[in-house]
PDB file of N, CA and C in Angstrom:
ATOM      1  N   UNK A   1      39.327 -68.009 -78.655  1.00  0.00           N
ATOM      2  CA  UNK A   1      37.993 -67.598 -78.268  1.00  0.00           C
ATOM      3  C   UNK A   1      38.119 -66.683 -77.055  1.00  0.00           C
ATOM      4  N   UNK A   2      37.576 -65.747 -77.282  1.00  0.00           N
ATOM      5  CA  UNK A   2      37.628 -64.614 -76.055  1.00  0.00           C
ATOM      6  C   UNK A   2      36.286 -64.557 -75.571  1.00  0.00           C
ATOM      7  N   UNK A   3      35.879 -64.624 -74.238  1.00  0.00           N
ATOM      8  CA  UNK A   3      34.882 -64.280 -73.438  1.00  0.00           C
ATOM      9  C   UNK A   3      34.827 -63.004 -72.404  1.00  0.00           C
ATOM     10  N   UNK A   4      33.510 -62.314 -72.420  1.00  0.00           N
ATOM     11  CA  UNK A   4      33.683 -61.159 -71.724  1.00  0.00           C
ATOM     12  C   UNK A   4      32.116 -61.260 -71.321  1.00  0.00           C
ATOM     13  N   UNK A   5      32.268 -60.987 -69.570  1.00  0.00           N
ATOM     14  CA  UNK A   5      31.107 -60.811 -69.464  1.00  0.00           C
ATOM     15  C   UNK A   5      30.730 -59.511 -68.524  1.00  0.00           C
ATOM     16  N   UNK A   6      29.592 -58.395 -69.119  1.00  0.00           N
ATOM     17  CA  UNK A   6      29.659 -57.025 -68.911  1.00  0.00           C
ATOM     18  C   UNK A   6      28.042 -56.930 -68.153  1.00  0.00           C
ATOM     19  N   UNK A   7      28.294 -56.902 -66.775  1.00  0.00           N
ATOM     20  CA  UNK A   7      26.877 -56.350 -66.054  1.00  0.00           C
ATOM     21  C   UNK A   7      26.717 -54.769 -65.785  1.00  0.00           C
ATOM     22  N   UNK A   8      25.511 -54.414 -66.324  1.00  0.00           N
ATOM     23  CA  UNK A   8      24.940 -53.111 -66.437  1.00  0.00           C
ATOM     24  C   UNK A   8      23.744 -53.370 -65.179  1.00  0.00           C
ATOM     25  N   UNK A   9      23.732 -53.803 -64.224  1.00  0.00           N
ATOM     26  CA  UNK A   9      22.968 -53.884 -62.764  1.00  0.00           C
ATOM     27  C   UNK A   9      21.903 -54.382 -62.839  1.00  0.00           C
ATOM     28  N   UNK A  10      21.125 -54.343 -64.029  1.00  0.00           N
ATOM     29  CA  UNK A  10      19.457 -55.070 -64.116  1.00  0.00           C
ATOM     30  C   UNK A  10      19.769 -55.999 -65.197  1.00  0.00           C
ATOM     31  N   UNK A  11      20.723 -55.757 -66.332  1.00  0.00           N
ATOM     32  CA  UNK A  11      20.710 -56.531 -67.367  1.00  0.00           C
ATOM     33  C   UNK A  11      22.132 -56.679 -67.359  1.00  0.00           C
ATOM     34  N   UNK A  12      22.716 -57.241 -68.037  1.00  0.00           N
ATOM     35  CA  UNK A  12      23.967 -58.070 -68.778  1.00  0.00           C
ATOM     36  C   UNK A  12      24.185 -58.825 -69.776  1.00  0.00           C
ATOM     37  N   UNK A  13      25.382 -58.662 -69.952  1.00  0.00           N
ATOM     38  CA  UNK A  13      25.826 -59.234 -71.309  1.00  0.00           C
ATOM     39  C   UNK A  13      26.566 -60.332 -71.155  1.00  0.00           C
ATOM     40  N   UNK A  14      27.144 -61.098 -72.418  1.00  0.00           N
ATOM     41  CA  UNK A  14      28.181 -61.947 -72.896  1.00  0.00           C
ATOM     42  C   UNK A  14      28.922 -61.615 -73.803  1.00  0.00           C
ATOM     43  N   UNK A  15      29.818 -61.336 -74.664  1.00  0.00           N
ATOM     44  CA  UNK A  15      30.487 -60.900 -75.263  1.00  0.00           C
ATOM     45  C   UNK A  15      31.037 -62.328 -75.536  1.00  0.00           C
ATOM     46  N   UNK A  16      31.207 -63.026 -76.989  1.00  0.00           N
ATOM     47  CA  UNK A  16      32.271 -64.204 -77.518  1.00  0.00           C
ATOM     48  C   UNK A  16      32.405 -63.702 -78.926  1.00  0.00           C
ATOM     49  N   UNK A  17      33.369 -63.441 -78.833  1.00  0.00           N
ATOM     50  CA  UNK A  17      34.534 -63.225 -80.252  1.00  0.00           C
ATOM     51  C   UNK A  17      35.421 -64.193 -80.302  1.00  0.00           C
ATOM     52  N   UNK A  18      35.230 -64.528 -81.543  1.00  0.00           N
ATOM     53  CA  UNK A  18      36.201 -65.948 -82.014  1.00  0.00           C
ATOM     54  C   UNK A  18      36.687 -65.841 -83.335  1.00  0.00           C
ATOM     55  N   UNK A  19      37.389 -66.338 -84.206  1.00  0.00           N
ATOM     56  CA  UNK A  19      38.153 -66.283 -85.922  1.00  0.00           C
ATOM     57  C   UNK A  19      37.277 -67.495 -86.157  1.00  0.00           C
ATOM     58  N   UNK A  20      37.308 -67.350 -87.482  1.00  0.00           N
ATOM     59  CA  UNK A  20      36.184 -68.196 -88.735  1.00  0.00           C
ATOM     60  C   UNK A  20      36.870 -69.687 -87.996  1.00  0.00           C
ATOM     61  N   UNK A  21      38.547 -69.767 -87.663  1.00  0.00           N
ATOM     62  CA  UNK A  21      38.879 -71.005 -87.656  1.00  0.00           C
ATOM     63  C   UNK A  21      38.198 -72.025 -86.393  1.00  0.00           C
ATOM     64  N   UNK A  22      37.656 -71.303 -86.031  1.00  0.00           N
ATOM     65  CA  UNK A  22      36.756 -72.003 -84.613  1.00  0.00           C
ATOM     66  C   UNK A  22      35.644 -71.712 -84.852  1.00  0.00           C
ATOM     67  N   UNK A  23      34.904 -71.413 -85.721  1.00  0.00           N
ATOM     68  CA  UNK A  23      33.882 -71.303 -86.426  1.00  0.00           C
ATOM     69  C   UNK A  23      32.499 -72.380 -85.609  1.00  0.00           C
ATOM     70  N   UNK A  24      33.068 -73.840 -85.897  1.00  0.00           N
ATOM     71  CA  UNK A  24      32.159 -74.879 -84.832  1.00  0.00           C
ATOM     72  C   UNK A  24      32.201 -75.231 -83.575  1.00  0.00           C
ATOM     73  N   UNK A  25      32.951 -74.467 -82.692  1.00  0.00           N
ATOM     74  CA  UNK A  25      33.034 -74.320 -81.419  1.00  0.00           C
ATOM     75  C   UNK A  25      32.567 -73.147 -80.854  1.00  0.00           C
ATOM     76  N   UNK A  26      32.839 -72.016 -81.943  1.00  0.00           N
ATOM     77  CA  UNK A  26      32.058 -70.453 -81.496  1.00  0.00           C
ATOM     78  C   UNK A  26      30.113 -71.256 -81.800  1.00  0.00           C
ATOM     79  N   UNK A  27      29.378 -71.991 -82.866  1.00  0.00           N
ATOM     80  CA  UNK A  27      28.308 -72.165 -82.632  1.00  0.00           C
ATOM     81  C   UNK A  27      27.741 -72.671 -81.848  1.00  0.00           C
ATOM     82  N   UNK A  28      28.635 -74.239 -81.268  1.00  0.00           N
ATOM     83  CA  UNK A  28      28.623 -74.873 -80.122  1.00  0.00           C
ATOM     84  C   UNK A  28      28.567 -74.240 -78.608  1.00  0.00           C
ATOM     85  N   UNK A  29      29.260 -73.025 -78.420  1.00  0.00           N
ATOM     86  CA  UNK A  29      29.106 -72.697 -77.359  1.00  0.00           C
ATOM     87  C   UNK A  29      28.073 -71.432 -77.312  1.00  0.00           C
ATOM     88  N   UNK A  30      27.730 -70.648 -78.320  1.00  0.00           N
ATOM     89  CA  UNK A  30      26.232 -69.809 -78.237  1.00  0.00           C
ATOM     90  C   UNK A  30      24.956 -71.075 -78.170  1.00  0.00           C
ATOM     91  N   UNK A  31      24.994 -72.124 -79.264  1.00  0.00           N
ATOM     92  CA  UNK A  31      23.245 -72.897 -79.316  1.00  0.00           C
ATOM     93  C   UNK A  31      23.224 -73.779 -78.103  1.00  0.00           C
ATOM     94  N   UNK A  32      24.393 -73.944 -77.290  1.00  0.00           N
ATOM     95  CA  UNK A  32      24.590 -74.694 -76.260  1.00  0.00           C
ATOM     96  C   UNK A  32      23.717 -74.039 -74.992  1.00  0.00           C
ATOM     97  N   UNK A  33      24.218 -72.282 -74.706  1.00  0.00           N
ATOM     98  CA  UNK A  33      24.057 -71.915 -74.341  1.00  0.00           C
ATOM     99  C   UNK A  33      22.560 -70.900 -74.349  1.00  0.00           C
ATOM    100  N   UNK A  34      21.926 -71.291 -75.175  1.00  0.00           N
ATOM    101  CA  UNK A  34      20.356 -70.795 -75.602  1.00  0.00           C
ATOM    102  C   UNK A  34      19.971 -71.759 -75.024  1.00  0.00           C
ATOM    103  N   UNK A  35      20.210 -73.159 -75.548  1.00  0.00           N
ATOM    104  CA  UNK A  35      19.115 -74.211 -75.049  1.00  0.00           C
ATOM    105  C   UNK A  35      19.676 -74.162 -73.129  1.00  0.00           C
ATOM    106  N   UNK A  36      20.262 -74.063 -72.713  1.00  0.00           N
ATOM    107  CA  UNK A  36      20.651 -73.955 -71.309  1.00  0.00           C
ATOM    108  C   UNK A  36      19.987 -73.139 -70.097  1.00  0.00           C
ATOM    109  N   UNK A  37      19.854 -71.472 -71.570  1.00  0.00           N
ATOM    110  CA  UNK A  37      19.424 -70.958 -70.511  1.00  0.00           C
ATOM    111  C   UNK A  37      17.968 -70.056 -71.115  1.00  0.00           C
ATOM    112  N   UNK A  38      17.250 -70.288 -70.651  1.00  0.00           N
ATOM    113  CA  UNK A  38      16.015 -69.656 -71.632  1.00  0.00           C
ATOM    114  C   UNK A  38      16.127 -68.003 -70.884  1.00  0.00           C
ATOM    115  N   UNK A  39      15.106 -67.418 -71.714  1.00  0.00           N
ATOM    116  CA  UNK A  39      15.181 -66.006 -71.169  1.00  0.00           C
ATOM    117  C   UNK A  39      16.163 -64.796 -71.822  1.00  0.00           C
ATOM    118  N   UNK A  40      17.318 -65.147 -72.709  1.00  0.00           N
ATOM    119  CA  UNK A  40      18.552 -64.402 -73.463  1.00  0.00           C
ATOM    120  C   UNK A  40      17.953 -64.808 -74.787  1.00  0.00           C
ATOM    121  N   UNK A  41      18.649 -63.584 -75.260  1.00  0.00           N
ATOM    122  CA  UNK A  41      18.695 -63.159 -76.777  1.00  0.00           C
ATOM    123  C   UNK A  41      20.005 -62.973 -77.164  1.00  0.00           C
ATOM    124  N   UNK A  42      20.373 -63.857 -78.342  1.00  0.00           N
ATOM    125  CA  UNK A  42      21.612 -63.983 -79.145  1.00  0.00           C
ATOM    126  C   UNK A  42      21.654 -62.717 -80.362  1.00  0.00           C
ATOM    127  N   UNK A  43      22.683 -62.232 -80.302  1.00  0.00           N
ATOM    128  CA  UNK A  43      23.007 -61.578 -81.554  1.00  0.00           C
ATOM    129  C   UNK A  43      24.288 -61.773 -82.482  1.00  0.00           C
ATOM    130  N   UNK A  44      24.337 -62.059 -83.313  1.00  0.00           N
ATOM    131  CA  UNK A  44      25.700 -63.119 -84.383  1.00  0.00           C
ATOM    132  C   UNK A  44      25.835 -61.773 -85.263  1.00  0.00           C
ATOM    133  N   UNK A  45      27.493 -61.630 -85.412  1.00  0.00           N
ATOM    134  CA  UNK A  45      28.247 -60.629 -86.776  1.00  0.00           C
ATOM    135  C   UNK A  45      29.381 -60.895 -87.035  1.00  0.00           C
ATOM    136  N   UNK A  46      29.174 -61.025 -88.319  1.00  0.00           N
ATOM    137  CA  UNK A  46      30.693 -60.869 -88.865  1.00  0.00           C
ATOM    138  C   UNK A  46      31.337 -62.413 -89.317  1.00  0.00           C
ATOM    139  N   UNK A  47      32.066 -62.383 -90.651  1.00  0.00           N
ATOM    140  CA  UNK A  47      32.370 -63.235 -91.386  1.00  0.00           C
ATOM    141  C   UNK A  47      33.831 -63.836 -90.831  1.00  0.00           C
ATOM    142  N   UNK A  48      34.574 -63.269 -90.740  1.00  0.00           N
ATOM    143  CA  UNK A  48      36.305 -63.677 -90.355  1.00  0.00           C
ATOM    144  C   UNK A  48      36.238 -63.818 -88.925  1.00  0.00           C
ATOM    145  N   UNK A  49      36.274 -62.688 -88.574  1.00  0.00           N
ATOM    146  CA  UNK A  49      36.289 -62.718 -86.507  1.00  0.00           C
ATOM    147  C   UNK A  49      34.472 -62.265 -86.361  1.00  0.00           C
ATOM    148  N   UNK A  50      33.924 -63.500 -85.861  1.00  0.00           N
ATOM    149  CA  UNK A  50      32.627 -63.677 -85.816  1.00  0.00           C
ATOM    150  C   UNK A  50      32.853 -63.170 -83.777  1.00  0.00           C
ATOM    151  N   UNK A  51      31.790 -62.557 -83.974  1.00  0.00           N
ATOM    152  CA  UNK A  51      31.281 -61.888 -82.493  1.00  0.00           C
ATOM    153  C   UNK A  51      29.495 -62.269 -82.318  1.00  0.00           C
ATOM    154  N   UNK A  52      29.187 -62.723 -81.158  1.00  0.00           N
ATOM    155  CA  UNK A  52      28.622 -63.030 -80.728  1.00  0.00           C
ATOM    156  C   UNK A  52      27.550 -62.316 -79.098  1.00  0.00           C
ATOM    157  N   UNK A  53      26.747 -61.655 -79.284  1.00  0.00           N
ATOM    158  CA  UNK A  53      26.283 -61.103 -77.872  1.00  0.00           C
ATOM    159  C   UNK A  53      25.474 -61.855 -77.327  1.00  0.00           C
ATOM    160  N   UNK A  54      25.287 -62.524 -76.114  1.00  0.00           N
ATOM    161  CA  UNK A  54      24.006 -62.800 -75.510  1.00  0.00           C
ATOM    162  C   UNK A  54      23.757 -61.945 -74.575  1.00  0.00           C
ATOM    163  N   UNK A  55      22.152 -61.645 -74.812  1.00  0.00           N
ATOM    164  CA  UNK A  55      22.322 -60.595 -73.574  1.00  0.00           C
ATOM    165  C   UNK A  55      20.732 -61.035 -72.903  1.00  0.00           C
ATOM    166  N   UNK A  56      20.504 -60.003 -71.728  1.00  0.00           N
ATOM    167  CA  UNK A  56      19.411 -60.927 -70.687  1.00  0.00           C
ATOM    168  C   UNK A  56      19.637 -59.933 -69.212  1.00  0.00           C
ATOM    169  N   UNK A  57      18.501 -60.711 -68.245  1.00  0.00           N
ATOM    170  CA  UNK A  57      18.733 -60.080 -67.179  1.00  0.00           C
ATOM    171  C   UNK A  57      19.916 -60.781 -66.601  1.00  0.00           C
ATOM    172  N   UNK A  58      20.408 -60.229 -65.588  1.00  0.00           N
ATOM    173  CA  UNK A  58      21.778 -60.533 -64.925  1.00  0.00           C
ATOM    174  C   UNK A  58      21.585 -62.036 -64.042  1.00  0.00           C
ATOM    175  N   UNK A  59      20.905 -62.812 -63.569  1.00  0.00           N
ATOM    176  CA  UNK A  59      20.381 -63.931 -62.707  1.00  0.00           C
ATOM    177  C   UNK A  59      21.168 -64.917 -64.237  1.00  0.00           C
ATOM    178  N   UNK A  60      20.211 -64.578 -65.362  1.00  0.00           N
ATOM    179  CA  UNK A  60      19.639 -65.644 -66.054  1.00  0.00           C
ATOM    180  C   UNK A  60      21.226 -65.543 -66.707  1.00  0.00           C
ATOM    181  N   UNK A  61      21.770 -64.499 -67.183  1.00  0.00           N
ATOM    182  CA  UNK A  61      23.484 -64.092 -67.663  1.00  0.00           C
ATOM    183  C   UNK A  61      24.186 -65.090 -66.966  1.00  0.00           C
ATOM    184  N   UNK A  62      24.162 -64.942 -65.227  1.00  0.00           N
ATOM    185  CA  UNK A  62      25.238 -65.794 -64.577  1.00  0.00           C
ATOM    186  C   UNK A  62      24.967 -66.913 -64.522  1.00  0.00           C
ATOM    187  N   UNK A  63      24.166 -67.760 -64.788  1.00  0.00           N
ATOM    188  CA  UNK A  63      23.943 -69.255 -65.415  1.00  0.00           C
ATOM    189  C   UNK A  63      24.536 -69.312 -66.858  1.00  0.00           C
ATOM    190  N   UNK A  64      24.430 -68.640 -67.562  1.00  0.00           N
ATOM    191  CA  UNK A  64      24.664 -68.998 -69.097  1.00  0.00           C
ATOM    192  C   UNK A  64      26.327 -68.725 -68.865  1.00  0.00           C
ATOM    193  N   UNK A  65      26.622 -67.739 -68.134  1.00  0.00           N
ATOM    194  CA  UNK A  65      28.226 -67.397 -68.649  1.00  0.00           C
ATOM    195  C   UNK A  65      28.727 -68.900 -67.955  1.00  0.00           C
ATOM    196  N   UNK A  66      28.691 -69.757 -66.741  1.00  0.00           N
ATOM    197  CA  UNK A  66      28.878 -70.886 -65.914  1.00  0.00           C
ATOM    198  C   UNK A  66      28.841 -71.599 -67.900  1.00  0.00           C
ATOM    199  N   UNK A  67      27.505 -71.818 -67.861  1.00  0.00           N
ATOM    200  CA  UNK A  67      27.949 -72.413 -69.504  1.00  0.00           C
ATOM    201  C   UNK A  67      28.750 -72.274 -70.527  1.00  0.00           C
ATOM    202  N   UNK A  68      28.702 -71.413 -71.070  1.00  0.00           N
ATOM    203  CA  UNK A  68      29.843 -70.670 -71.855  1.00  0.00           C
ATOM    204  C   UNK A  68      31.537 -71.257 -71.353  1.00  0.00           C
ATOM    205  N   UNK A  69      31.165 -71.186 -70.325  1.00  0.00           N
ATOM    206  CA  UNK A  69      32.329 -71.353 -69.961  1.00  0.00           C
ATOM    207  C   UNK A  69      33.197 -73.084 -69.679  1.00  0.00           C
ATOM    208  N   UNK A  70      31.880 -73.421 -69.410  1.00  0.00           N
ATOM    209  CA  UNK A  70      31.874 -74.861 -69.441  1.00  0.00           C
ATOM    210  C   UNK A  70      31.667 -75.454 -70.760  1.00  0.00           C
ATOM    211  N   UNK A  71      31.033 -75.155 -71.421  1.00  0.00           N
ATOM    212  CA  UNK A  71      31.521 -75.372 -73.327  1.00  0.00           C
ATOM    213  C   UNK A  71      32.556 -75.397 -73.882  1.00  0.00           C
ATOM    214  N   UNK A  72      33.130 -73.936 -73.202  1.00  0.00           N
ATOM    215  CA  UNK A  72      34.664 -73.409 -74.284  1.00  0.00           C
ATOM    216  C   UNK A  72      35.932 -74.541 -73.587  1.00  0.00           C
ATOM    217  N   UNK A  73      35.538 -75.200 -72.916  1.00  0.00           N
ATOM    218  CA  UNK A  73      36.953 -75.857 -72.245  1.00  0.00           C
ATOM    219  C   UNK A  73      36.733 -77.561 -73.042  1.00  0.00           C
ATOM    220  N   UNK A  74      35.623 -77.611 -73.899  1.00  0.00           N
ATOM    221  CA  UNK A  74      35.493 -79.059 -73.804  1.00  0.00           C
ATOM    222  C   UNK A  74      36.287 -79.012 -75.398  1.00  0.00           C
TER     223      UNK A  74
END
């Protein structure tokens, strides 16, 4: 699971790209991270190496990535 997180100064991103084989840990750590942090919008692609964007203003980003991040280790 790869995490990337990309601030553009008012808004920001998340970036999670993961393989089909983590498939329930890549969902676990996006629906984890919706219910966590209100205010972001998820965007899901792709069948084999599934990619994942959340994106949002930058405040509400650096709470969710703290999540994300605290998900992907459990």
């Amino acid at each position: 699971m790869k995490i990337q997180y990309q601030d553009y100064g008012a808004v920001a991103n998340i970036v999670i790209t993961s393989t089909v084989f983590e498939f329930r840990k890549h969902n676990r750590v996006v629906d984890a991270t919706l219910l966590c942090t209100p205010g972001i919008i998820a965007t899901r692609s792709g069948m084999f190496f599934m990619r994942s964007v959340l994106s949002g203003k930058s405040r509400d980003m650096l709470r969710a990535y703290k999540t994300v991040q605290r998900e992907a280790k459990r």
